[in-house]
C-alpha atoms as a PDB file:
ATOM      1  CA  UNK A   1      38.808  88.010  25.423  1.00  0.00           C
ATOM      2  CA  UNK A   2      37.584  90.853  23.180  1.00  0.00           C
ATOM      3  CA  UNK A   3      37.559  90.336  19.585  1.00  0.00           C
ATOM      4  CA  UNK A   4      40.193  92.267  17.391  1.00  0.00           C
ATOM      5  CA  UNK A   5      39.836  94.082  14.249  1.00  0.00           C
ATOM      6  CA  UNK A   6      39.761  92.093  11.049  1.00  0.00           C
ATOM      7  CA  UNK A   7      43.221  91.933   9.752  1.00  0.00           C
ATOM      8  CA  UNK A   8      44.457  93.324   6.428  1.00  0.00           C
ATOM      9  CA  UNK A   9      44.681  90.713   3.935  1.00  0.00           C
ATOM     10  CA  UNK A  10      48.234  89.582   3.322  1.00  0.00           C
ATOM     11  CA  UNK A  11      49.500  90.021   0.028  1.00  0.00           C
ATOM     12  CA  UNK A  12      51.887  86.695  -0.382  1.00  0.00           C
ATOM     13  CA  UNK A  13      53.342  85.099  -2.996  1.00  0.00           C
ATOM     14  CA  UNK A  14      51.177  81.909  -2.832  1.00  0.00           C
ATOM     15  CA  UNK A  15      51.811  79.010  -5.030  1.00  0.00           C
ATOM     16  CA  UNK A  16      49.213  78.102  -7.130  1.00  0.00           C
ATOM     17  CA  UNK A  17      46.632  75.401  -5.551  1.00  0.00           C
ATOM     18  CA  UNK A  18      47.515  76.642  -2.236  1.00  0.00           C
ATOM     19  CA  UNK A  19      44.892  78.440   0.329  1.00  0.00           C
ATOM     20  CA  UNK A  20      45.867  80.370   2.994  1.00  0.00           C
ATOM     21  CA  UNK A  21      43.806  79.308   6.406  1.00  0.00           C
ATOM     22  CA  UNK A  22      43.517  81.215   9.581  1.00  0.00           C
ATOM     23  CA  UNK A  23      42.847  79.471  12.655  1.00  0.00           C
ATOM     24  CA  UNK A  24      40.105  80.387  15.108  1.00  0.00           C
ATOM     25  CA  UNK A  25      42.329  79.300  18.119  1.00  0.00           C
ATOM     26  CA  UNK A  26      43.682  82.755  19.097  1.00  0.00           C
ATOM     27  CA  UNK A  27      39.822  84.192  19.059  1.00  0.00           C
ATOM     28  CA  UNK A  28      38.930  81.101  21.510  1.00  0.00           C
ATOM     29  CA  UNK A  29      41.556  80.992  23.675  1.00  0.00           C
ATOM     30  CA  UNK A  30      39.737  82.696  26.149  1.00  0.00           C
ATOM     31  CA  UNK A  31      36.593  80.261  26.560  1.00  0.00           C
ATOM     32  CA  UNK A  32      36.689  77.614  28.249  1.00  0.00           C
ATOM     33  CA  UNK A  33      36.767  74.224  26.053  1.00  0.00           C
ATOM     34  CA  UNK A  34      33.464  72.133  26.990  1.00  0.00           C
ATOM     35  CA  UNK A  35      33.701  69.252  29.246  1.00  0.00           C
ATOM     36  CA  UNK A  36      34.746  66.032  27.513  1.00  0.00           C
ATOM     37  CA  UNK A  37      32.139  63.037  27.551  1.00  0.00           C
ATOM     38  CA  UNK A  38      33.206  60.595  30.449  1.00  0.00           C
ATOM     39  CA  UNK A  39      34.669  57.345  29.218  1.00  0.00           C
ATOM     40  CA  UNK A  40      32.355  54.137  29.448  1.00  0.00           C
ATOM     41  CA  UNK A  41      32.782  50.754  27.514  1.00  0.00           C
ATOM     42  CA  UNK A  42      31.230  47.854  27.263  1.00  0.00           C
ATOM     43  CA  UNK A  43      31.015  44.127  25.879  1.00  0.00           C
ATOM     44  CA  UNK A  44      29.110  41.091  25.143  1.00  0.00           C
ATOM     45  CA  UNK A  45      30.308  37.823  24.666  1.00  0.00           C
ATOM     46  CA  UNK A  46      28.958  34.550  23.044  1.00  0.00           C
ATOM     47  CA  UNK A  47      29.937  31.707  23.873  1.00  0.00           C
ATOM     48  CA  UNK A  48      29.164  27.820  22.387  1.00  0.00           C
ATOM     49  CA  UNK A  49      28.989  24.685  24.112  1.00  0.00           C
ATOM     50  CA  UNK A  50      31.275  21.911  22.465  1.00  0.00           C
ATOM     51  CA  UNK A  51      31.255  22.158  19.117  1.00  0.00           C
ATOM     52  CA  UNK A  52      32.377  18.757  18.587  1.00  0.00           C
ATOM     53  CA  UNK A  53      28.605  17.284  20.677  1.00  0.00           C
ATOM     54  CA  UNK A  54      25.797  16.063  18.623  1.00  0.00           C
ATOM     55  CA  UNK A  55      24.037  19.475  19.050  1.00  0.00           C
ATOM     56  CA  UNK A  56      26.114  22.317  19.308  1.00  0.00           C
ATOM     57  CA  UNK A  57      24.315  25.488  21.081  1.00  0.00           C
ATOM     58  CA  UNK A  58      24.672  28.490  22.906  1.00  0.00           C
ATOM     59  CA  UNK A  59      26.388  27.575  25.843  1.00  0.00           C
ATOM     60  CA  UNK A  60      26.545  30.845  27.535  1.00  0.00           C
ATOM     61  CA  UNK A  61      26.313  35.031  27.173  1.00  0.00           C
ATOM     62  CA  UNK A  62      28.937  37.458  29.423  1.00  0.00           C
ATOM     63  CA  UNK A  63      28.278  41.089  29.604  1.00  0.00           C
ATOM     64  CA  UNK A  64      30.649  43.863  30.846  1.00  0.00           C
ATOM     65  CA  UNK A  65      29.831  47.746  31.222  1.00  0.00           C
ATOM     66  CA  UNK A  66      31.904  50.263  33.044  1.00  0.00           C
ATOM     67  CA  UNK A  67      31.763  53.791  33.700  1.00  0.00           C
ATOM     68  CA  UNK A  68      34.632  56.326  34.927  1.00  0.00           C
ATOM     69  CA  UNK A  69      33.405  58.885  37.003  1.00  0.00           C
ATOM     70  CA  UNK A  70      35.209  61.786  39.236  1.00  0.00           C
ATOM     71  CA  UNK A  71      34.602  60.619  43.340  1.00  0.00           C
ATOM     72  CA  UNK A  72      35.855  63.347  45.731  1.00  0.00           C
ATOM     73  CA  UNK A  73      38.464  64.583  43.154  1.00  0.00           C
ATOM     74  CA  UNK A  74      39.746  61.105  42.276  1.00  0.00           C
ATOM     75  CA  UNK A  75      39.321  58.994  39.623  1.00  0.00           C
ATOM     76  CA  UNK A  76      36.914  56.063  40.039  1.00  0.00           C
ATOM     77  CA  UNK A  77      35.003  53.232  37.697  1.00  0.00           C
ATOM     78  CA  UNK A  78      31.877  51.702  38.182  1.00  0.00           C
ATOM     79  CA  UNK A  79      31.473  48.130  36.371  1.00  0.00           C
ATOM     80  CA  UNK A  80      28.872  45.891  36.547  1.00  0.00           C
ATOM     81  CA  UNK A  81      28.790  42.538  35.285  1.00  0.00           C
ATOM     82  CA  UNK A  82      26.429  39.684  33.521  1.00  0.00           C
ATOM     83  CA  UNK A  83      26.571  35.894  33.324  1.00  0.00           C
ATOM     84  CA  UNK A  84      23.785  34.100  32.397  1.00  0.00           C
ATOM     85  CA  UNK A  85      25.000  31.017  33.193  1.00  0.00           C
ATOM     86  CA  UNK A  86      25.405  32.011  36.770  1.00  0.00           C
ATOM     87  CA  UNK A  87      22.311  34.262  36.916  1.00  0.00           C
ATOM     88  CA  UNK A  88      19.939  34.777  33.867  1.00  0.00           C
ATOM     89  CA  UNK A  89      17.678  37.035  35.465  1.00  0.00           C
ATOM     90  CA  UNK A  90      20.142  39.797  37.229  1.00  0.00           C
ATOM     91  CA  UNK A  91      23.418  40.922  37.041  1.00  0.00           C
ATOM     92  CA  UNK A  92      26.310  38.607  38.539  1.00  0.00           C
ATOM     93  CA  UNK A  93      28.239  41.619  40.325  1.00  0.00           C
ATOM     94  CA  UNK A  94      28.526  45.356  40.352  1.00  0.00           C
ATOM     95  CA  UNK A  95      32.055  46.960  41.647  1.00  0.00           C
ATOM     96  CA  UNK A  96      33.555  50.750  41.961  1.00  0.00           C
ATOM     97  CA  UNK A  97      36.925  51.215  41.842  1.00  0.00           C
ATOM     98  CA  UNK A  98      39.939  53.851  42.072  1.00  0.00           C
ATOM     99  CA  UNK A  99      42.898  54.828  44.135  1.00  0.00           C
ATOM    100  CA  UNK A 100      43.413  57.189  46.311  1.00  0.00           C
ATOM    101  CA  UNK A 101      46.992  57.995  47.251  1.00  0.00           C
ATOM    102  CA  UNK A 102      48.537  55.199  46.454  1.00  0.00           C
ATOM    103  CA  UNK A 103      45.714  52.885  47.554  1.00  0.00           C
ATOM    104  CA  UNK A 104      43.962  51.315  45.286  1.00  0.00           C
ATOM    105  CA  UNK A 105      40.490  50.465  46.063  1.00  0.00           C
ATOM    106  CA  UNK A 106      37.873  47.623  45.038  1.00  0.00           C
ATOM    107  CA  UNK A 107      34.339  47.275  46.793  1.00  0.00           C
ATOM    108  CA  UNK A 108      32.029  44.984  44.877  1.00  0.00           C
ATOM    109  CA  UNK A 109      29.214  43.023  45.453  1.00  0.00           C
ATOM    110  CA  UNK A 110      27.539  39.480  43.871  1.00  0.00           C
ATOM    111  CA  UNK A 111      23.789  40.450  44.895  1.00  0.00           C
ATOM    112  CA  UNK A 112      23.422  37.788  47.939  1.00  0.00           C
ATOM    113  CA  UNK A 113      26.230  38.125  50.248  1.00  0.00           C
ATOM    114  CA  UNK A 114      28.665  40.435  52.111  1.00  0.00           C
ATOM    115  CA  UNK A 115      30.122  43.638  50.333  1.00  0.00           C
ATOM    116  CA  UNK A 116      34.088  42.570  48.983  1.00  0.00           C
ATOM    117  CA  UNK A 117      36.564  45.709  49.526  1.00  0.00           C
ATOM    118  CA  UNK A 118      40.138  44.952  48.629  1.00  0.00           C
ATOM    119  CA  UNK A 119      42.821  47.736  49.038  1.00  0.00           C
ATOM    120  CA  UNK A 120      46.003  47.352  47.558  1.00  0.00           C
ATOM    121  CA  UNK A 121      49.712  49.408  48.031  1.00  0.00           C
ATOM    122  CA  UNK A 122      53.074  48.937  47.190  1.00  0.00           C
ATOM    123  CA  UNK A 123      56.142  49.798  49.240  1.00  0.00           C
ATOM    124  CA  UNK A 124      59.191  51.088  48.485  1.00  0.00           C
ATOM    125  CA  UNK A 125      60.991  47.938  47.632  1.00  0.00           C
ATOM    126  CA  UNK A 126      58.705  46.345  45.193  1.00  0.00           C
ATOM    127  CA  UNK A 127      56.429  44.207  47.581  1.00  0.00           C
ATOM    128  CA  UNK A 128      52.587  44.829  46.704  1.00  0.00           C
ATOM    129  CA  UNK A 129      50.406  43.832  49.728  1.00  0.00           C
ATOM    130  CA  UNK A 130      46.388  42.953  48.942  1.00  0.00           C
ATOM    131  CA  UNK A 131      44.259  42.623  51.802  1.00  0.00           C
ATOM    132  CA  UNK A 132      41.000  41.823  50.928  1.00  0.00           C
ATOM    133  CA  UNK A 133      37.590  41.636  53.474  1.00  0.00           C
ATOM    134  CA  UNK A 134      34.135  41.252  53.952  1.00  0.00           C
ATOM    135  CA  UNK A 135      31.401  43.883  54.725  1.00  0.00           C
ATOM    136  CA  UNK A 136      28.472  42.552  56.210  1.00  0.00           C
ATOM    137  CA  UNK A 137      26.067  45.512  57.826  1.00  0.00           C
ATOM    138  CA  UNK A 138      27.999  46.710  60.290  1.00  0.00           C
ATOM    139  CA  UNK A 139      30.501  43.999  60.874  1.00  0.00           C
ATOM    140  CA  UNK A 140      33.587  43.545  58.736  1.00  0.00           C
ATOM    141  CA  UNK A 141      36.407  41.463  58.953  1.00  0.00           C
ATOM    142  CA  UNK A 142      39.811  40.334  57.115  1.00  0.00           C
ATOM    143  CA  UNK A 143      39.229  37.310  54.991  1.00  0.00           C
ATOM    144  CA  UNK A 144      42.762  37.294  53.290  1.00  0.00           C
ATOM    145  CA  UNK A 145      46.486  39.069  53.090  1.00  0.00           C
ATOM    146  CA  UNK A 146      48.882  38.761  50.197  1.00  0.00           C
ATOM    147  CA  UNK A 147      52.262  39.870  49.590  1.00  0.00           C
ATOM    148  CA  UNK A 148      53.992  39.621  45.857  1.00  0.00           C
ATOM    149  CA  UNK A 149      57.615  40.736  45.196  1.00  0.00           C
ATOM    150  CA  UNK A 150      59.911  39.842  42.496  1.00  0.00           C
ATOM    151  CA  UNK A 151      63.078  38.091  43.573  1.00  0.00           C
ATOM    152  CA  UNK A 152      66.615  37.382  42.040  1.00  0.00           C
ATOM    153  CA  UNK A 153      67.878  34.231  42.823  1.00  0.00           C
ATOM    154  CA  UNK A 154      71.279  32.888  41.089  1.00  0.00           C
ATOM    155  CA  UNK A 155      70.731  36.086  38.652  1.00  0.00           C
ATOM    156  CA  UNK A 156      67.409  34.634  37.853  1.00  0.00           C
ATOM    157  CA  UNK A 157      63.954  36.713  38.336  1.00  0.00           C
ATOM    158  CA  UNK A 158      61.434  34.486  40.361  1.00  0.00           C
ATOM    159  CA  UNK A 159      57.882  35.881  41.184  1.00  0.00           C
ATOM    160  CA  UNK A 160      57.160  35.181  45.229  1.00  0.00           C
ATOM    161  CA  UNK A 161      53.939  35.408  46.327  1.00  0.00           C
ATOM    162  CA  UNK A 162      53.150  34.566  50.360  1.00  0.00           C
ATOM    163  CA  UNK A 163      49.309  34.724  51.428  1.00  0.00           C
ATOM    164  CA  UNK A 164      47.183  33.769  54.559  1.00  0.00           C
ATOM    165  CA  UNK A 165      43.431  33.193  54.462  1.00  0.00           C
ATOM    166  CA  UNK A 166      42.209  33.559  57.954  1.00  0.00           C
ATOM    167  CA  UNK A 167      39.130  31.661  58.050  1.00  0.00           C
ATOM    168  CA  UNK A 168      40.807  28.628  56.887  1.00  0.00           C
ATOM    169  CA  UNK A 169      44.074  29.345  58.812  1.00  0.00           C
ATOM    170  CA  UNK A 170      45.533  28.437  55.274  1.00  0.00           C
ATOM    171  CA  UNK A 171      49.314  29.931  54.408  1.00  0.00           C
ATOM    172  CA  UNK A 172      50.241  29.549  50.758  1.00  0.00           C
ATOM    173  CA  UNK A 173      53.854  30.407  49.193  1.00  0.00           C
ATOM    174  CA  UNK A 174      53.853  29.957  45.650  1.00  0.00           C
ATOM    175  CA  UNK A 175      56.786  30.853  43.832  1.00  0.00           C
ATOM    176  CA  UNK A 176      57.420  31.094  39.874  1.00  0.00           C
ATOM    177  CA  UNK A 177      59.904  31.517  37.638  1.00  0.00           C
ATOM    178  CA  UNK A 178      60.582  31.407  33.804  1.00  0.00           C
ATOM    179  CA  UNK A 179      62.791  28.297  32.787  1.00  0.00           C
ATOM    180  CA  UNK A 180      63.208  29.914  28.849  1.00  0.00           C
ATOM    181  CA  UNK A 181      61.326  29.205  25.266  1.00  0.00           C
ATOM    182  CA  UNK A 182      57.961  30.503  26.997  1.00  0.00           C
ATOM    183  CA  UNK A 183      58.239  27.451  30.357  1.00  0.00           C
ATOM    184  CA  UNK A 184      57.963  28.794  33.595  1.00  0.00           C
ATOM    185  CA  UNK A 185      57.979  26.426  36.456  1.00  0.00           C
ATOM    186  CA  UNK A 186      55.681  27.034  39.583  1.00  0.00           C
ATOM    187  CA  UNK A 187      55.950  25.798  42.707  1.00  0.00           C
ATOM    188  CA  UNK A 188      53.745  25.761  45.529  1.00  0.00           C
ATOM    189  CA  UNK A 189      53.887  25.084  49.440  1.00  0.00           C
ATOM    190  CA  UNK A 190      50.570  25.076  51.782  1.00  0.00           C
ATOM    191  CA  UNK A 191      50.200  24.704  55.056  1.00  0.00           C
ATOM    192  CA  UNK A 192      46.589  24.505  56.794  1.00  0.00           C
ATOM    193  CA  UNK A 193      45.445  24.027  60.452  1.00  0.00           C
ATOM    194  CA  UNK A 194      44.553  20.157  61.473  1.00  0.00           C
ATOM    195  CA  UNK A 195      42.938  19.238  64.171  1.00  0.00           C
ATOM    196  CA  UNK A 196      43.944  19.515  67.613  1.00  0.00           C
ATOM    197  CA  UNK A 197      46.582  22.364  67.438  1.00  0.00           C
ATOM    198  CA  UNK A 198      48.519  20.564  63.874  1.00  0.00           C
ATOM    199  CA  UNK A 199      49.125  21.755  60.518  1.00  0.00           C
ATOM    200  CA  UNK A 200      48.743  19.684  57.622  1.00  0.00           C
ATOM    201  CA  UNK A 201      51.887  20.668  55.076  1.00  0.00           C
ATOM    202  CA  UNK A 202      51.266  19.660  50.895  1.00  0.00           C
ATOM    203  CA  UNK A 203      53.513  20.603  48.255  1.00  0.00           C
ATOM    204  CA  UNK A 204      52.573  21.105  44.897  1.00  0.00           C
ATOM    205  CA  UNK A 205      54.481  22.033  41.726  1.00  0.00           C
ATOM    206  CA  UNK A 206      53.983  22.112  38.090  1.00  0.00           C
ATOM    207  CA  UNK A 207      54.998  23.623  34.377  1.00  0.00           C
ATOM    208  CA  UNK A 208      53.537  25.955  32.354  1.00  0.00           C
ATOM    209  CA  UNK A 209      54.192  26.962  29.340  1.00  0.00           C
ATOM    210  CA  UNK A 210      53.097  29.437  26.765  1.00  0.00           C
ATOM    211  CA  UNK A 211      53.970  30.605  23.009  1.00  0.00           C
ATOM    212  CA  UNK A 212      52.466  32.538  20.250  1.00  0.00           C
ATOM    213  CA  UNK A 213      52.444  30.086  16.837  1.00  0.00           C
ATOM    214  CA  UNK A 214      51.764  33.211  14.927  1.00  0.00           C
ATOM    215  CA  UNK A 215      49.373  36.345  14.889  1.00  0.00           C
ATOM    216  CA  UNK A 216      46.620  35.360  16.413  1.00  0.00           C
ATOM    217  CA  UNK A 217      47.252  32.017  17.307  1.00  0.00           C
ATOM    218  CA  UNK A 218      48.461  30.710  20.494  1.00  0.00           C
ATOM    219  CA  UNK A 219      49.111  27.381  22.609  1.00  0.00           C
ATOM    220  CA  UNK A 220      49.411  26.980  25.889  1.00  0.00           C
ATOM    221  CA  UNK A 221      49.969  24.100  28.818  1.00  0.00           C
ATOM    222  CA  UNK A 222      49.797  23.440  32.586  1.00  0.00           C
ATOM    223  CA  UNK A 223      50.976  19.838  33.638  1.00  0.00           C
ATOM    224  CA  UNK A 224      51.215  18.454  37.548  1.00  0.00           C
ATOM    225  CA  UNK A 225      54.183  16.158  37.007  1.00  0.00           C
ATOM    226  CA  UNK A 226      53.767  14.491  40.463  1.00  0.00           C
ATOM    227  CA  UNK A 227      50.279  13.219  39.862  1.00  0.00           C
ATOM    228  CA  UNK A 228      50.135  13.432  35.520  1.00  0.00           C
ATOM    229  CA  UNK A 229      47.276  15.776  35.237  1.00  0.00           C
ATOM    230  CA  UNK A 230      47.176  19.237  32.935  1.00  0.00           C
ATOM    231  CA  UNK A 231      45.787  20.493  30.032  1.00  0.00           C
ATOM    232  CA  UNK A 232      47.016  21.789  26.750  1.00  0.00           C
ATOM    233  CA  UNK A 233      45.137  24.624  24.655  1.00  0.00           C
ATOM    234  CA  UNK A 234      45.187  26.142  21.396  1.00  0.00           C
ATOM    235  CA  UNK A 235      43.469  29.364  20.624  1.00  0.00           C
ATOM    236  CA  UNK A 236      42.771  30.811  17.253  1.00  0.00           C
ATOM    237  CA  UNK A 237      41.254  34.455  16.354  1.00  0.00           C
ATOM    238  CA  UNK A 238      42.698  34.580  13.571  1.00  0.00           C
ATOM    239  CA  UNK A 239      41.310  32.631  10.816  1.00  0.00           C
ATOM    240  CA  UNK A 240      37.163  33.299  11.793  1.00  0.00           C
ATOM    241  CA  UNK A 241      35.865  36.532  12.948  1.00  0.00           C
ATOM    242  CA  UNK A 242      35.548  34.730  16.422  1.00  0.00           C
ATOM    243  CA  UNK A 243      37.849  33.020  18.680  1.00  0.00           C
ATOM    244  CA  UNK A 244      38.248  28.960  18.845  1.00  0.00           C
ATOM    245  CA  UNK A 245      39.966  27.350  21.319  1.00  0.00           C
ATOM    246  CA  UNK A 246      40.759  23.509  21.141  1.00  0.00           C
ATOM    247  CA  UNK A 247      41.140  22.147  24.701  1.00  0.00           C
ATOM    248  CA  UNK A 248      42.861  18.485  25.399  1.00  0.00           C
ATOM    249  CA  UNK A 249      42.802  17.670  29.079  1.00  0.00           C
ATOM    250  CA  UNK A 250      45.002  14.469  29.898  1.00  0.00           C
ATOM    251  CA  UNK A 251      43.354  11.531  30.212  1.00  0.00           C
ATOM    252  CA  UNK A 252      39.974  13.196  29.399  1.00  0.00           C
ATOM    253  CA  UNK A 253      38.333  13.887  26.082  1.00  0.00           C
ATOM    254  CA  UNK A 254      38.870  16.719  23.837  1.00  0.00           C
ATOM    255  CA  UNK A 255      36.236  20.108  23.669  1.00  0.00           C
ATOM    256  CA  UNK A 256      36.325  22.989  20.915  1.00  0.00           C
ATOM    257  CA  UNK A 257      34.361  25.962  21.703  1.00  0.00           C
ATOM    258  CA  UNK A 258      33.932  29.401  19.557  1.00  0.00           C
ATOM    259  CA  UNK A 259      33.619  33.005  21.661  1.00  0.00           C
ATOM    260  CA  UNK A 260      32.327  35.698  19.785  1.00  0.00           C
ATOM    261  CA  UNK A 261      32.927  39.101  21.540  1.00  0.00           C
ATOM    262  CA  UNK A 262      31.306  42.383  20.609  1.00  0.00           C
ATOM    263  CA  UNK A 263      32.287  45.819  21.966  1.00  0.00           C
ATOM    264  CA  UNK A 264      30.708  49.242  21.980  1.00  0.00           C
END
């Protein structure tokens, strides 16, 4: 747009200590505003071995880095990832991701074996299905289904979730539900393919629970009543400019460790 005369000044009764500004918006309207930077983050993470051993080190280092992008008019985000403790000398995986529709999309790969792609949807009644696969060259096939939903039973919500693993010929149903006070009790029935044509049937169930002491402090369980194994937890960011977490398994010895995360 062309640029207009300079106005007249305007002769107002100002208040003392008061300026009269004129914005620049009108005489830019016109132009188009310059492209915004994409959006990338990233992290690094430190993390100790048991500070409680005779020589406390540097356990291990995590890094994180993602980028969003536009791919065919949709929204997408490339991430790659590091562990050293897994691989010290090259990344541990490298993913893209976005939705199209309303699939949602995940391809990544751990440098060494087939390409993962998991597409997700959910359906009108609340049921999200997952099925996730394996790329290899030109050969692909299904490794795994899910279905979630949430449930009301007896005017309580319970989580469902029902998946089959076709390699294994494994079927899982594991359903969850909150008990009050931060327990939620899980549940959890398998049934694989035996030999010759049977299914072997287990059933597993156990409690969790979780609570927030105060800001920045939080403790957490998960105990198998039917064979007395679990673990309780207590995290604290609070108090050090890092994160400690106490860990007590049952029937095993105890292990601190400090995390020190770093973003840019």
């Amino acid at each position: 747009s062309r640029l207009s005369a300079a106005p007249k000044p305007c002769h107002s009764h100002t208040a003392p200590g008061f300026m009269l500004s004129l914005s620049v918006a009108p005489i830019l309207a016109g132009r188009a505003a310059p492209p915004a930077p994409p959006p990338q983050s990233g992290s690094v993470e430190l993390i100790s071995g048991d500070l409680g051993s005779k020589t406390p080190s540097l356990d291990n280092i995590k890094g994180k880095w993602s980028q969003a992008f536009k791919l065919l008019g949709n929204a997408a985000t490339v991430t790659a990832e590091y562990d050293r403790a897994e691989n010290d000398k090259f990344l541990k995986s490298a993913s893209l991701s976005g939705a199209v529709d309303k699939i949602k999309y995940e391809l990544a790969s751990n440098f060494g074996g087939p390409l993962e792609a998991t597409l997700e949807t959910s359906t009108e009644d609340g049921t999200t299905i997952e099925v996730e696969a394996e790329v290899d060259g030109l050969s692909s096939r299904v490794t795994r289904v899910t279905g979630t939903r949430t449930l009301s039973v007896n005017e309580r919500e319970c989580d469902l979730e029902l998946s089959h693993t076709l390699g294994d010929n494994e079927s899982k149903l594991r359903l969850s539900t909150m008990l009050g006070s931060g327990l939620r009790a899980v549940g959890l029935l398998s049934s694989k393919g035996g030999g010759k044509g049977g299914l072997d049937h287990s059933l597993t169930y156990e409690l969790e629970y979780d609570t927030q002491l105060t800001e920045g402090r939080t403790l957490s369980a998960k105990v198998s009543p039917r064979d007395g194994t679990g673990e309780v937890e207590y995290e604290d960011s609070a108090t050090i400019d890092a994160t400690i977490a106490a860990t007590f398994p049952l029937g095993g010895a105890p292990k601190v460790t400090a995390k020190r995360a770093f973003s840019f």
